[in-house]
C-alpha atoms as a PDB file:
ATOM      1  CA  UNK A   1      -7.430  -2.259 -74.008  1.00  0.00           C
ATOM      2  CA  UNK A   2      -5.631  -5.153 -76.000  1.00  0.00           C
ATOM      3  CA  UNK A   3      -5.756  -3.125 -78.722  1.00  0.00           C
ATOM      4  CA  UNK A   4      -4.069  -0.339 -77.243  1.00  0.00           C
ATOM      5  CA  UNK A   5      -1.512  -1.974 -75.901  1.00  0.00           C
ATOM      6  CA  UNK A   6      -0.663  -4.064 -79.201  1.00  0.00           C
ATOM      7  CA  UNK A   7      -0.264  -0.725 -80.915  1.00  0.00           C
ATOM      8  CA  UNK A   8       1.372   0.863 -78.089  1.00  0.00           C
ATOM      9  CA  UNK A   9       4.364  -2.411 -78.177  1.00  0.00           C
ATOM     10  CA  UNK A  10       4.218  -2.283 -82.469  1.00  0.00           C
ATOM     11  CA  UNK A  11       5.125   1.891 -82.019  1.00  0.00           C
ATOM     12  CA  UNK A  12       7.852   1.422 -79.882  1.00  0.00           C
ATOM     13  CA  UNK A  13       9.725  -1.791 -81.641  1.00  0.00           C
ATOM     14  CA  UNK A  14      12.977  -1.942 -83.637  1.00  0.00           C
ATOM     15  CA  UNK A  15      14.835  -3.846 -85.155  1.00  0.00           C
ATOM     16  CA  UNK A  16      17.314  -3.840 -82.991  1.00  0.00           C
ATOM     17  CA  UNK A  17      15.455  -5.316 -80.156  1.00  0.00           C
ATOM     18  CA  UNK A  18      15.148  -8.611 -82.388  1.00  0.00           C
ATOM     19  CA  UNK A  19      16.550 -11.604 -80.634  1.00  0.00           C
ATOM     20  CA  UNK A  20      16.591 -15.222 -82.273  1.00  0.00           C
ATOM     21  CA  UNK A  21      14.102 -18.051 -81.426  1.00  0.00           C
ATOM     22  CA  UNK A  22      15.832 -20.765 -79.842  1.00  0.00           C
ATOM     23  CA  UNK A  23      13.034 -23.172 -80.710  1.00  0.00           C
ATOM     24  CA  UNK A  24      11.878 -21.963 -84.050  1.00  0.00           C
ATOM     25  CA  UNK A  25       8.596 -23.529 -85.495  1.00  0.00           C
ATOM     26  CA  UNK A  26       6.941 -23.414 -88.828  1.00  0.00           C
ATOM     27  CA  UNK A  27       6.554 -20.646 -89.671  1.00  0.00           C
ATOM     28  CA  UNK A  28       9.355 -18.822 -87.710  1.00  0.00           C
ATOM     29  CA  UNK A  29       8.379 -16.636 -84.689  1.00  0.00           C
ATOM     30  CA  UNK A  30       9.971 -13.397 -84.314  1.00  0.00           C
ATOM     31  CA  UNK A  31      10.812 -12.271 -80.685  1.00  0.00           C
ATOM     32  CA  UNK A  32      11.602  -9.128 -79.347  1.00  0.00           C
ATOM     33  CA  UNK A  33      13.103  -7.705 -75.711  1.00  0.00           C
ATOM     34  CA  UNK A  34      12.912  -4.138 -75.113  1.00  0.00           C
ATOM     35  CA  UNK A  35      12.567  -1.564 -72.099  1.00  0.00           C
ATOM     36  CA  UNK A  36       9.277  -0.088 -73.064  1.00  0.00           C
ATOM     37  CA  UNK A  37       8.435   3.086 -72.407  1.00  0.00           C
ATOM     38  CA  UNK A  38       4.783   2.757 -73.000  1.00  0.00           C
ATOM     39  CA  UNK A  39       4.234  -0.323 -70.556  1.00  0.00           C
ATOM     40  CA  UNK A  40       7.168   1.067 -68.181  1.00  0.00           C
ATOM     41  CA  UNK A  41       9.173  -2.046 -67.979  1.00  0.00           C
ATOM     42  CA  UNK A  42      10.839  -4.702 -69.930  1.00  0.00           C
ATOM     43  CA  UNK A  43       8.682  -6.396 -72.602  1.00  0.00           C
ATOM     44  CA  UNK A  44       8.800  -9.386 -74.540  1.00  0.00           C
ATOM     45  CA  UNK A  45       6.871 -10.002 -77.764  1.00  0.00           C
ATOM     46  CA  UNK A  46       6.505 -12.534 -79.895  1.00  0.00           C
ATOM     47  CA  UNK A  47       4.943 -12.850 -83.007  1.00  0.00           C
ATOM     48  CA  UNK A  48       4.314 -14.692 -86.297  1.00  0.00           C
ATOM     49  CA  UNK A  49       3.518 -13.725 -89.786  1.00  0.00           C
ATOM     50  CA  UNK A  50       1.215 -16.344 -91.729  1.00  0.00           C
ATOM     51  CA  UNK A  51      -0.970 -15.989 -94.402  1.00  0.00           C
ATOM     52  CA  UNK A  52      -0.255 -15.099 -97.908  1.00  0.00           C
ATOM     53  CA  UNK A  53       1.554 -11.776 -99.389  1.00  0.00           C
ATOM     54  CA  UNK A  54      -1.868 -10.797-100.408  1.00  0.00           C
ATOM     55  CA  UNK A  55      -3.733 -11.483 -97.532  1.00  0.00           C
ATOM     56  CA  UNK A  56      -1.323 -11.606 -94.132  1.00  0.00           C
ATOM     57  CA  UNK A  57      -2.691 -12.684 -91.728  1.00  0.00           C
ATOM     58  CA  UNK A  58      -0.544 -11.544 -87.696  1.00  0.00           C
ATOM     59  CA  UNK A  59      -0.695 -14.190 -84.865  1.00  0.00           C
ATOM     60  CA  UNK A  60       0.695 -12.733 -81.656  1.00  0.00           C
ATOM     61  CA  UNK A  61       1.903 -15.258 -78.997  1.00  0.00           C
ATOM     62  CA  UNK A  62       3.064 -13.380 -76.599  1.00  0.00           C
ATOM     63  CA  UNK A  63       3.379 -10.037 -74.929  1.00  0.00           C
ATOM     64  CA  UNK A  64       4.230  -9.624 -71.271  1.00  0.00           C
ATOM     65  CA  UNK A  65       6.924  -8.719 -68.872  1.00  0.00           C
ATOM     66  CA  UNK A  66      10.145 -10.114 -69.602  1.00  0.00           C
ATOM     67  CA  UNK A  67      11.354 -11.992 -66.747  1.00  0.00           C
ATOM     68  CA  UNK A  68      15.631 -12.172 -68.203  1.00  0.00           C
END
């Protein structure tokens, strides 16, 4: 089920629904806001990218309603 749902909020994502992290950490988090259509509200995601190029390595935060 948290499978389905990560792939359902990576699908529907754009760039365009970036916003910037007011308390950015090492490395940055990116956050996104967006009226999904596969949850059937407003979302918030955020995520971080760590790792190396060959090996990445995706830590999600968060992912629930967004409450703003």
């Amino acid at each position: 089920m948290m499978w389905e749902a990560l792939c359902g909020a990576f699908e529907e994502v754009r760039v365009d629904f970036y916003q910037i992290d007011r308390n950015p950490q090492e490395p940055p988090a990116y956050i996104f806001i967006w009226e999904s259509k596969f949850f059937g509200k407003r979302v918030y995601l955020k995520f971080k990218l760590k790792g190396t190029r060959r090996k990445p390595v995706l830590w999600v935060y968060s992912c629930h309603t967004a409450h703003f």
